[in-house]
Protein backbone atom coordinates (compact mmCIF):
# COMPACT_ATOMS: atom_id res chain seq x y z
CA UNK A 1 0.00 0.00 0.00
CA UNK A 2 1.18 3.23 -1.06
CA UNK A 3 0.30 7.30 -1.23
CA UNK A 4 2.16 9.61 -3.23
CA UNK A 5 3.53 12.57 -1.30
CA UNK A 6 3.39 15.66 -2.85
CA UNK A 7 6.64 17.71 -1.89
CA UNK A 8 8.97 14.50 -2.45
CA UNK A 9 7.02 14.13 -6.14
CA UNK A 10 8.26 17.50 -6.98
CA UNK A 11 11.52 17.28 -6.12
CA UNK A 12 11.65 14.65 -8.56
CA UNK A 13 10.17 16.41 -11.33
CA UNK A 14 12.18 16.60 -14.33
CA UNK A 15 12.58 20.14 -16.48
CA UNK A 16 9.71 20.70 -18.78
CA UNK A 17 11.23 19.54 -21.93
CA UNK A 18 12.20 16.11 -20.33
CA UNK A 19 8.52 15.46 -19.79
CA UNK A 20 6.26 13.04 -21.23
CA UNK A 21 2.69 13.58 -19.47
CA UNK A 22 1.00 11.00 -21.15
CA UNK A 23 3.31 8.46 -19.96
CA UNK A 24 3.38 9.60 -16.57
CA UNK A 25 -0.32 8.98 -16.83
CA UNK A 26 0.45 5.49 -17.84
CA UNK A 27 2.69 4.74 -15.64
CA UNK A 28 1.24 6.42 -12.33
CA UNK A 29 -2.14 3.59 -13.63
CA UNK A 30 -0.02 1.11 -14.01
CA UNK A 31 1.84 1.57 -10.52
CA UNK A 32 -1.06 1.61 -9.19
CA UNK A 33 -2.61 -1.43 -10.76
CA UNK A 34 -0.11 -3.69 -9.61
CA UNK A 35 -0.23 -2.12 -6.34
CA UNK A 36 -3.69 -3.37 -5.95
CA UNK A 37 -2.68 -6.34 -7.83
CA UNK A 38 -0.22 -7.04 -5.51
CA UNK A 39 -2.57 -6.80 -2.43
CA UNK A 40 -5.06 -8.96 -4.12
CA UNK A 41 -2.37 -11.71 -4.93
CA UNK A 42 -1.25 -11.08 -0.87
CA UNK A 43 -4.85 -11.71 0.78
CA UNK A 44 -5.15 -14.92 -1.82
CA UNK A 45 -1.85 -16.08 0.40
CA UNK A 46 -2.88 -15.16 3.66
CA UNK A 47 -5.63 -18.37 2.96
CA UNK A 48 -2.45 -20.35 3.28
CA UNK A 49 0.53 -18.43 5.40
CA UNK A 50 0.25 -16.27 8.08
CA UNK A 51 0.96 -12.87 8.19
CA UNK A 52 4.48 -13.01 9.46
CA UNK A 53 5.93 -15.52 6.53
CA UNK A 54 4.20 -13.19 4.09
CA UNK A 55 6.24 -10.22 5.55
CA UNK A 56 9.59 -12.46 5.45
CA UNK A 57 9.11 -13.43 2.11
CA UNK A 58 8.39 -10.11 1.05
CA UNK A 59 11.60 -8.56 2.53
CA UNK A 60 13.75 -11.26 1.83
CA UNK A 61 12.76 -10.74 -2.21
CA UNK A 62 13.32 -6.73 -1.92
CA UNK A 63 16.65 -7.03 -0.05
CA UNK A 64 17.74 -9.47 -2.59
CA UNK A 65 17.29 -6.65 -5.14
CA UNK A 66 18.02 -3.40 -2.57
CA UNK A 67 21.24 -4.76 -1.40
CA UNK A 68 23.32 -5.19 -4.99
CA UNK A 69 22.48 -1.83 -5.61
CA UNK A 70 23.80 -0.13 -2.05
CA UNK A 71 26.97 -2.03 -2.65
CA UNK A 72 27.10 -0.65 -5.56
CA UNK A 73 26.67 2.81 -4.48
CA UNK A 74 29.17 2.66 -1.62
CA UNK A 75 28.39 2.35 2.17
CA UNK A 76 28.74 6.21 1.98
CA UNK A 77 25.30 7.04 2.19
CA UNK A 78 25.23 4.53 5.21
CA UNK A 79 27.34 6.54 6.90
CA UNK A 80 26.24 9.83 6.47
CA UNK A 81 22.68 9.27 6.70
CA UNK A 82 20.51 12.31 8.60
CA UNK A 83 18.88 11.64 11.98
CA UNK A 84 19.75 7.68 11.98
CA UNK A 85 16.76 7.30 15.02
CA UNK A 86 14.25 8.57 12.37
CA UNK A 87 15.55 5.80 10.17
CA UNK A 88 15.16 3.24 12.46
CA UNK A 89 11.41 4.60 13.49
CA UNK A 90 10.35 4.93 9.85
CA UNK A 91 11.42 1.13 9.07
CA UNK A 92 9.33 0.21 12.21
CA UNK A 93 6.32 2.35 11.04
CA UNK A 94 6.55 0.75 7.59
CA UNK A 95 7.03 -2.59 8.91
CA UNK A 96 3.43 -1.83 11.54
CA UNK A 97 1.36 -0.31 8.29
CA UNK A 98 2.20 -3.56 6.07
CA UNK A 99 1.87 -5.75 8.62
CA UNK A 100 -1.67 -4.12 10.00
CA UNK A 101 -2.72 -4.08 6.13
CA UNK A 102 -2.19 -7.62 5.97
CA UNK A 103 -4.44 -8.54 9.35
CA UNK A 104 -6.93 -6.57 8.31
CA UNK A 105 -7.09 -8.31 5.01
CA UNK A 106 -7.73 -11.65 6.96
CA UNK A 107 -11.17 -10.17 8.29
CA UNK A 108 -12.05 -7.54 5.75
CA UNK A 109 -12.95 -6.92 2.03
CA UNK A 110 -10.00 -5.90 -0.40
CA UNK A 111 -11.81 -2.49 -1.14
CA UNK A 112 -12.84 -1.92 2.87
CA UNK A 113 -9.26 -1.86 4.09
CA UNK A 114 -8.05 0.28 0.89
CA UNK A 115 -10.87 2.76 1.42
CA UNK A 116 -9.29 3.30 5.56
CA UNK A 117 -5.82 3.20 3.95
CA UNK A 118 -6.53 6.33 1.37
CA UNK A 119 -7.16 8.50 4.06
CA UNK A 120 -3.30 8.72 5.20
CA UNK A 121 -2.87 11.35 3.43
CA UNK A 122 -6.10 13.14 5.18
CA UNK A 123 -4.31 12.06 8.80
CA UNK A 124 -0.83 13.67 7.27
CA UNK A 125 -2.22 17.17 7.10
CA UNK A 126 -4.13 16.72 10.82
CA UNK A 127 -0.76 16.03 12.30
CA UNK A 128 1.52 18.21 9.93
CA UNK A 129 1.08 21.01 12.53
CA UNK A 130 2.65 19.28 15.47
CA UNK A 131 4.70 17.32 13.63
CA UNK A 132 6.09 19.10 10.68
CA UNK A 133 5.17 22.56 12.12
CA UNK A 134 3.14 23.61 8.93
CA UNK A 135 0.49 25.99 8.88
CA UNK A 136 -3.11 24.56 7.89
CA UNK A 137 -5.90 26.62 7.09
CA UNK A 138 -9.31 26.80 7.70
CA UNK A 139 -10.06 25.12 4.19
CA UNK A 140 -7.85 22.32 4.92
CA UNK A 141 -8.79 21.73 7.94
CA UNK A 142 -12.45 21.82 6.90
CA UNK A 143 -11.10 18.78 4.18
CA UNK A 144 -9.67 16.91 6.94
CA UNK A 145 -12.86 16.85 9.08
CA UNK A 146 -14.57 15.63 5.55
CA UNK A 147 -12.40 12.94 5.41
CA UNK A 148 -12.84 11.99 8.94
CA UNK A 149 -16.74 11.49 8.51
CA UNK A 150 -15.86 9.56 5.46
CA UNK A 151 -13.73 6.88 7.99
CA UNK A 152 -16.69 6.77 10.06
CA UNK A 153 -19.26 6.15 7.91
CA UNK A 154 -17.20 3.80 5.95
CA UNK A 155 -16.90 2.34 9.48
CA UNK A 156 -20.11 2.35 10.39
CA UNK A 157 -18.73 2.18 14.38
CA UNK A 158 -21.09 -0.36 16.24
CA UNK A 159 -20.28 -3.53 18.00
CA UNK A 160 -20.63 -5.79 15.05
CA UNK A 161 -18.22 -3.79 12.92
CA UNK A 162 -14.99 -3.08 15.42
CA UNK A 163 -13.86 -6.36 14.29
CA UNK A 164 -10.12 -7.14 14.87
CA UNK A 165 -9.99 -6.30 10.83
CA UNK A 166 -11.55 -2.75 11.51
CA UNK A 167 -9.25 -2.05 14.31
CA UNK A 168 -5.96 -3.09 12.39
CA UNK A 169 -7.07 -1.46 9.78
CA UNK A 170 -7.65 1.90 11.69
CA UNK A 171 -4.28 1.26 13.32
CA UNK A 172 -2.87 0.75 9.74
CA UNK A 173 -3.94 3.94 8.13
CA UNK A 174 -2.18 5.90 11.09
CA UNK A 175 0.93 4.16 11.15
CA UNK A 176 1.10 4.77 7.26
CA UNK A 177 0.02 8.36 8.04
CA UNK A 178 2.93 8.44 10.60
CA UNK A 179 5.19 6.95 7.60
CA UNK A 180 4.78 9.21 5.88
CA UNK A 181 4.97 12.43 7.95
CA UNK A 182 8.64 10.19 8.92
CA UNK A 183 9.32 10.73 4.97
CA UNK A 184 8.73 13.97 4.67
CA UNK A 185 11.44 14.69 7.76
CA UNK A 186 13.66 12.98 5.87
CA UNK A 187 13.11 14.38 2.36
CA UNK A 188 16.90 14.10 0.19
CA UNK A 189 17.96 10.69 2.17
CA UNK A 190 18.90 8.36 -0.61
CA UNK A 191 16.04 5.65 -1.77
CA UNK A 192 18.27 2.75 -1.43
CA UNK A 193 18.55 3.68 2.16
CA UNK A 194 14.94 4.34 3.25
CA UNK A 195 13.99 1.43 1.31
CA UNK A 196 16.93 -1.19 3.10
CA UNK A 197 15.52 0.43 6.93
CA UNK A 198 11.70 -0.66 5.34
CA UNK A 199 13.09 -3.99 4.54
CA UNK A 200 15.48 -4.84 7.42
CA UNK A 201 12.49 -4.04 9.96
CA UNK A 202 9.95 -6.16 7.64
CA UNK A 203 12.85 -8.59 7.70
CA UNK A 204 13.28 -8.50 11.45
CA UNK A 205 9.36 -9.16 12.03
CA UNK A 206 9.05 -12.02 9.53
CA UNK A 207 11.74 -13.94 11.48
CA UNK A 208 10.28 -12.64 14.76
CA UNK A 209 6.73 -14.24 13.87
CA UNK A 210 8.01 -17.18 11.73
CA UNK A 211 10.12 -17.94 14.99
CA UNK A 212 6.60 -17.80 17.26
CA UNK A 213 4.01 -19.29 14.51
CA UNK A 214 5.54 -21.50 12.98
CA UNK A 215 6.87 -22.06 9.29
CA UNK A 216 4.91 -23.87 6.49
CA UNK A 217 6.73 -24.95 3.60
CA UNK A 218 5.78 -23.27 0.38
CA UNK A 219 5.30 -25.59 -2.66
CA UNK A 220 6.70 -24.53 -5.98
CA UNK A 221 3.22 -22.73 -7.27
CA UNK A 222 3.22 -20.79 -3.95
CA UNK A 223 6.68 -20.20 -3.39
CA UNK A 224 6.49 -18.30 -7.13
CA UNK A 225 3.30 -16.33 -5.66
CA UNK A 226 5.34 -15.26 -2.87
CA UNK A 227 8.33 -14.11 -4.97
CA UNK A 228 5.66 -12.51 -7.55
CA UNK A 229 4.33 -10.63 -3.70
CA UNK A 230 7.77 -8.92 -3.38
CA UNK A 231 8.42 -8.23 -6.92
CA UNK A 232 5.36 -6.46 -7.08
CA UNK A 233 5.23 -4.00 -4.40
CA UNK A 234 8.81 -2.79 -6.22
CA UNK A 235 7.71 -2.67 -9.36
CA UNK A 236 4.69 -0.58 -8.02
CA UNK A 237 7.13 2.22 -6.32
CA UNK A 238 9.44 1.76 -9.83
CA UNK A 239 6.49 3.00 -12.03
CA UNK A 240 4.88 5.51 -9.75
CA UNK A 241 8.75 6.81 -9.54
CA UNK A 242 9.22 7.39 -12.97
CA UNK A 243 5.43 8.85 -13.14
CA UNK A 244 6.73 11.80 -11.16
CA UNK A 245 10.43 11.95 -12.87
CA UNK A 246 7.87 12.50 -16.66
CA UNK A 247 4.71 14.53 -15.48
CA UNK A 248 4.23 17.62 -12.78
CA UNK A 249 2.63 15.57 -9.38
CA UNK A 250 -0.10 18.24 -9.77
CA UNK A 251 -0.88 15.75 -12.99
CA UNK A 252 -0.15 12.14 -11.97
CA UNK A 253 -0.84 12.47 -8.06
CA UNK A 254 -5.07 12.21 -8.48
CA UNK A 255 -4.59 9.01 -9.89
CA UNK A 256 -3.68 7.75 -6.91
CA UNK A 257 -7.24 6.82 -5.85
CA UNK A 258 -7.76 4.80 -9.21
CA UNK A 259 -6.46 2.39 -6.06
CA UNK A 260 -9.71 1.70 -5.03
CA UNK A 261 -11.72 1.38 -7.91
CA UNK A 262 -9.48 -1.76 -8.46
CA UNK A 263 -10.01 -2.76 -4.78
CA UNK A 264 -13.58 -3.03 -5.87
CA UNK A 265 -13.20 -4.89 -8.95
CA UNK A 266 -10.13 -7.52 -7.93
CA UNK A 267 -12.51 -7.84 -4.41
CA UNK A 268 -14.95 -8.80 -6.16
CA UNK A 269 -13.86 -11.19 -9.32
CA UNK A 270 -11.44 -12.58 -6.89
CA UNK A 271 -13.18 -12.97 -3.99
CA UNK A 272 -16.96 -12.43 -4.67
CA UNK A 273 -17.13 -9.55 -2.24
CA UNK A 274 -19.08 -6.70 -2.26
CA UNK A 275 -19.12 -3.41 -0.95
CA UNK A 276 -22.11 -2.12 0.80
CA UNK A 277 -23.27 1.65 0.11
CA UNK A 278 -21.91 2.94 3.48
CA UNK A 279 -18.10 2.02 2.46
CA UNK A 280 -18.70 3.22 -1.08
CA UNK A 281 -19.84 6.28 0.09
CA UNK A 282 -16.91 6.31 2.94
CA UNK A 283 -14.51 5.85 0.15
CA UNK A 284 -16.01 8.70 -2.24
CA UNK A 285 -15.95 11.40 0.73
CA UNK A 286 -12.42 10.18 1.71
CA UNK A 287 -11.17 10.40 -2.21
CA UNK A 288 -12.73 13.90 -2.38
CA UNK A 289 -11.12 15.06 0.32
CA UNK A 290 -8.06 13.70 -0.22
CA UNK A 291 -8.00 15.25 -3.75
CA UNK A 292 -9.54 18.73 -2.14
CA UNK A 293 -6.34 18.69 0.43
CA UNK A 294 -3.48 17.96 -2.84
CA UNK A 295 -5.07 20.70 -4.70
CA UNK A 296 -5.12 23.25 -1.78
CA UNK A 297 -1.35 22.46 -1.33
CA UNK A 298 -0.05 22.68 -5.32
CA UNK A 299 -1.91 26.32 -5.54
CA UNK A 300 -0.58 27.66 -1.81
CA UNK A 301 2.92 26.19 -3.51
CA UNK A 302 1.94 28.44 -6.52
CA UNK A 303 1.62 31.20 -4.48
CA UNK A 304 4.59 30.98 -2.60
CA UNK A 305 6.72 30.59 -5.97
CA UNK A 306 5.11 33.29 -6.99
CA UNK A 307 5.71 35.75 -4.47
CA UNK A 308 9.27 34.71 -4.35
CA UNK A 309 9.67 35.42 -7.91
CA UNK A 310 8.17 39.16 -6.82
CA UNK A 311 10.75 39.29 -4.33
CA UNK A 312 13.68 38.75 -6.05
CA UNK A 313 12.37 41.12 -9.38
């Protein structure tokens, strides 16, 4: 699972003649497809493995990849990495949002646990005041309680439906939206490295849980499903990457929530689930406030370009 963050997409943004829009259309879709593929394929698993030897296999796939290329690079970036501690809490923090994604999966419909997941981004800007020490205004804030009637009535809080899914799921979304305030702190640190402290804490869990649940040996057709599991997830984060390196994030970022309109289908061709109104409607005030918060934040960018362009005329 995965959100695009605004201020690292345009820091990756290419110059204007390097761009390709239409292909950073393409590829910000397809990113997101196999995201959602990818979780699909991961709840079809969790029929057979548990939670923990989905999470080892997963790391152990990425690090197999991850760790040619920081050799590569040099330990440098090792070395001289900013606010280490941060690191080490962002890995954790990944490792709890996966992890709680996963649970919830056990318990919940595909397109349920998506619909709490896309409103990290919502949770970001609550806690971007305390945490980041950004200013949010009164529109933005009005988004954010939007969004927060969206969880609720996607929710639908009674005693039936705070399920152990529900709850992990809840717990999920805010660790993610933790995540990814971590990310933003830490905005320049090299990819290899924030993506070996995701993997060595996913690593360190899978062993932990294998170690306390138990290990059940993967047959050939499911041992290729797991590697498929952590190929995926990278090739997700490769596409949505080079979505931001060809198009402005004020053009790729909204199709982000194409996320759960696959959640909806794969749920339901896969699994024969179906969404009730409440969660549909959950997930539509969520998107739209979601997409009402990116907006808000491109044009008060605008506006700050453009009065430091004024400045320095």
């Amino acid at each position: 699972m995965i959100a695009v963050r605004a201020r690292g997409a345009r820091a990756l943004a290419k110059s204007p003649e390097k761009q390709n829009i239409s292909l950073g259309i393409i590829m910000m879709l397809t990113g997101f497809f196999l995201f959602a593929a990818n979780d699909t394929l991961g709840k079809w698993l969790l029929g057979t493995f548990t939670v923990g030897q989905i999470m080892l296999a997963r790391s152990v796939v990425g690090l197999a990849i991850i760790l040619p290329l920081i050799v590569r690079g040099g330990l440098l970036p090792l070395r001289t990495q900013p606010k280490p501690w941060l690191q080490v809490l962002r890995g954790v923090l990944a490792m709890l949002e996966a992890s709680l994604f996963f649970w919830a999966l056990t318990d919940l419909p595909l397109a349920s646990v998506m619909t709490y997941y896309l409103a990290g981004p919502i949770y970001v800007t609550a806690l971007s005041p305390w945490l980041l020490g950004e200013h949010v205004g009164w529109r933005r804030w009005s988004a954010v309680g939007v969004g927060f009637f969206g969880v609720v009535l996607a929710l639908s809080p009674t005693d039936a439906s705070l399920s152990f899914g529900a709850l992990c799921a809840l717990a999920g979304s805010f660790s993610y939206a933790c995540f990814m305030v971590a990310t933003r702190k830490l905005a320049g640190t090299s990819n290899a490295v924030l993506m070996g402290w995701q993997l060595v804490a996913a690593l360190g869990f899978g062993v932990t849980m294998v170690a306390w649940q138990g290990w059940t040996p993967p047959g050939p057709f499911d041992a290729t499903l797991l590697v498929v599991l952590g190929l995926g997830s990278l090739a997700g984060n490769l596409c949505v990457n080079l979505a931001l390196k060809l198009a402005p994030a004020s053009v790729v970022v909204p199709y982000q929530y194409t996320l759960i309109v696959w959640g909806i289908l794969f749920g339901y061709l896969v699994f024969g689930e179906v969404s009730d109104m409440k969660t549909l409607a959950g997930a539509a005030i969520i998107v739209g406030a979601g997409l009402f918060i990116f907006l808000r934040e491109q044009q008060l960018q605008r506006q700050k370009r453009a009065e430091a362009a004024r400045e320095h005329c």
